[in-house]
Protein backbone atom coordinates (compact mmCIF):
# COMPACT_ATOMS: atom_id res chain seq x y z
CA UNK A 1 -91.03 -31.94 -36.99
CA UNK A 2 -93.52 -33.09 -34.92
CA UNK A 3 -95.12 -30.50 -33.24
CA UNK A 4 -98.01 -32.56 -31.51
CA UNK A 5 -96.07 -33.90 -28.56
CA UNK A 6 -94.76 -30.42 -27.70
CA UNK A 7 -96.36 -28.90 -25.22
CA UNK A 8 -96.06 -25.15 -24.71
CA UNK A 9 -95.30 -23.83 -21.58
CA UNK A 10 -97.44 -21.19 -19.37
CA UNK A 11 -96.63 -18.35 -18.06
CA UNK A 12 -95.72 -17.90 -14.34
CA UNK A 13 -98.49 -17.37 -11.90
CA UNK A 14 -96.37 -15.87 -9.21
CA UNK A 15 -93.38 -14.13 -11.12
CA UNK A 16 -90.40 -14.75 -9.29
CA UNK A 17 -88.49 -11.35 -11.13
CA UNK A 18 -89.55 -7.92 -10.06
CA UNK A 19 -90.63 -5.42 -12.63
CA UNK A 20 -86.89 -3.60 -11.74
CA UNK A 21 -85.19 -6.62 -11.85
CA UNK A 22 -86.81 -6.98 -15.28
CA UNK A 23 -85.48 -3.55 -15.98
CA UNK A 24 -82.21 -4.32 -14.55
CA UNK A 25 -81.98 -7.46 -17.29
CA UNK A 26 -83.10 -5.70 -19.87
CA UNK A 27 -80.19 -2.57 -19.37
CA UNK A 28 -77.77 -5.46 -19.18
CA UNK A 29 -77.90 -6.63 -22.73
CA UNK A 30 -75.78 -4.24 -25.31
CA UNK A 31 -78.65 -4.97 -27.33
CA UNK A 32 -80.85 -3.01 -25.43
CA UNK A 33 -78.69 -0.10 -24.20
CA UNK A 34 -79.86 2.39 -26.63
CA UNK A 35 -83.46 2.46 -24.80
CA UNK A 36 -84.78 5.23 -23.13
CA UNK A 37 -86.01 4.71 -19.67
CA UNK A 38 -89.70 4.71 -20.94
CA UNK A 39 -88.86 2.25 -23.50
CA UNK A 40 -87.15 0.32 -21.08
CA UNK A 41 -90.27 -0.17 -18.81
CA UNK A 42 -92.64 -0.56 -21.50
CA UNK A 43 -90.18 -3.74 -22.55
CA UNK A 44 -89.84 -4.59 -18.80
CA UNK A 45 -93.96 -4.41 -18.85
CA UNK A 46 -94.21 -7.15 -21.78
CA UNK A 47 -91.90 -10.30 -20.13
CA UNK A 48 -93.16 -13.08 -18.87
CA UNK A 49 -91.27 -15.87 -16.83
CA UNK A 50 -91.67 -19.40 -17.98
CA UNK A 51 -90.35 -22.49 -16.91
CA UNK A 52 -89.16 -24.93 -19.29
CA UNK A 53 -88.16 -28.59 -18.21
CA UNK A 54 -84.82 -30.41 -18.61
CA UNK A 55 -84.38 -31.40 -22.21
CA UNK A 56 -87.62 -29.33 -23.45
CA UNK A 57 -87.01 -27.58 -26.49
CA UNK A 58 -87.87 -23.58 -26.69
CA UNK A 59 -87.92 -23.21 -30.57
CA UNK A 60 -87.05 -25.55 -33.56
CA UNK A 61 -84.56 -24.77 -36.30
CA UNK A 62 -86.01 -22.61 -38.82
CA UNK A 63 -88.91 -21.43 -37.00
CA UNK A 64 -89.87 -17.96 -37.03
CA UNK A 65 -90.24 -16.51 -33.47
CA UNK A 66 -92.05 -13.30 -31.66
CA UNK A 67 -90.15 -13.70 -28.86
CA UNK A 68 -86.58 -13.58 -27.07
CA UNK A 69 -85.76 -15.61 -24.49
CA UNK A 70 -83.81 -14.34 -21.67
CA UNK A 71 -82.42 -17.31 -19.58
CA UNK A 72 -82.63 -16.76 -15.73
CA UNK A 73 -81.78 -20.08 -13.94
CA UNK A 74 -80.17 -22.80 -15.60
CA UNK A 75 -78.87 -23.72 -19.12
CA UNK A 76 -80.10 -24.04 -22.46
CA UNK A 77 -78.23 -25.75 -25.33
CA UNK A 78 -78.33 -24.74 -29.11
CA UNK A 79 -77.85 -27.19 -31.79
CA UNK A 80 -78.18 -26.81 -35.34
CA UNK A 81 -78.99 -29.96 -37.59
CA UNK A 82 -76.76 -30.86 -40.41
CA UNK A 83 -78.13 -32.43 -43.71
């Protein structure tokens, strides 16, 4: 892979999500719906909004991540490669 000509994205300045809106995302995932409301902010408390453009990739295949992405606006497209 060639990780040179990817750039990584920045955070948000100006969030356009409210903290409860976060909150509200977060309670909307079955994955999440065992939190407690304290656990819930302090989750809420860690996102940050990024924009990606068109046709930039988030993650490669195979690579090991810190992160989940919740996707606000738009689409996103997961491919696997085949060898």
């Amino acid at each position: 892979m060639d990780y040179e000509n990817e750039t990584m994205p920045e955070f948000l300045e100006h969030p356009t999500i409210s903290f409860e809106g976060r909150e509200q995302l977060i309670k909307a995932f079955p994955c999440f719906e065992m939190l407690t409301s304290s656990q819930t902010r302090a989750l809420a408390s860690l996102m940050h909004e990024v924009k990606y453009l068109a046709c930039e990739r988030i993650v490669f295949e195979n690579d090991l991540v810190d992160s989940i992405y919740i996707i606000i606006h738009g689409e996103a497209e997961v491919t696997r490669e085949i060898k």
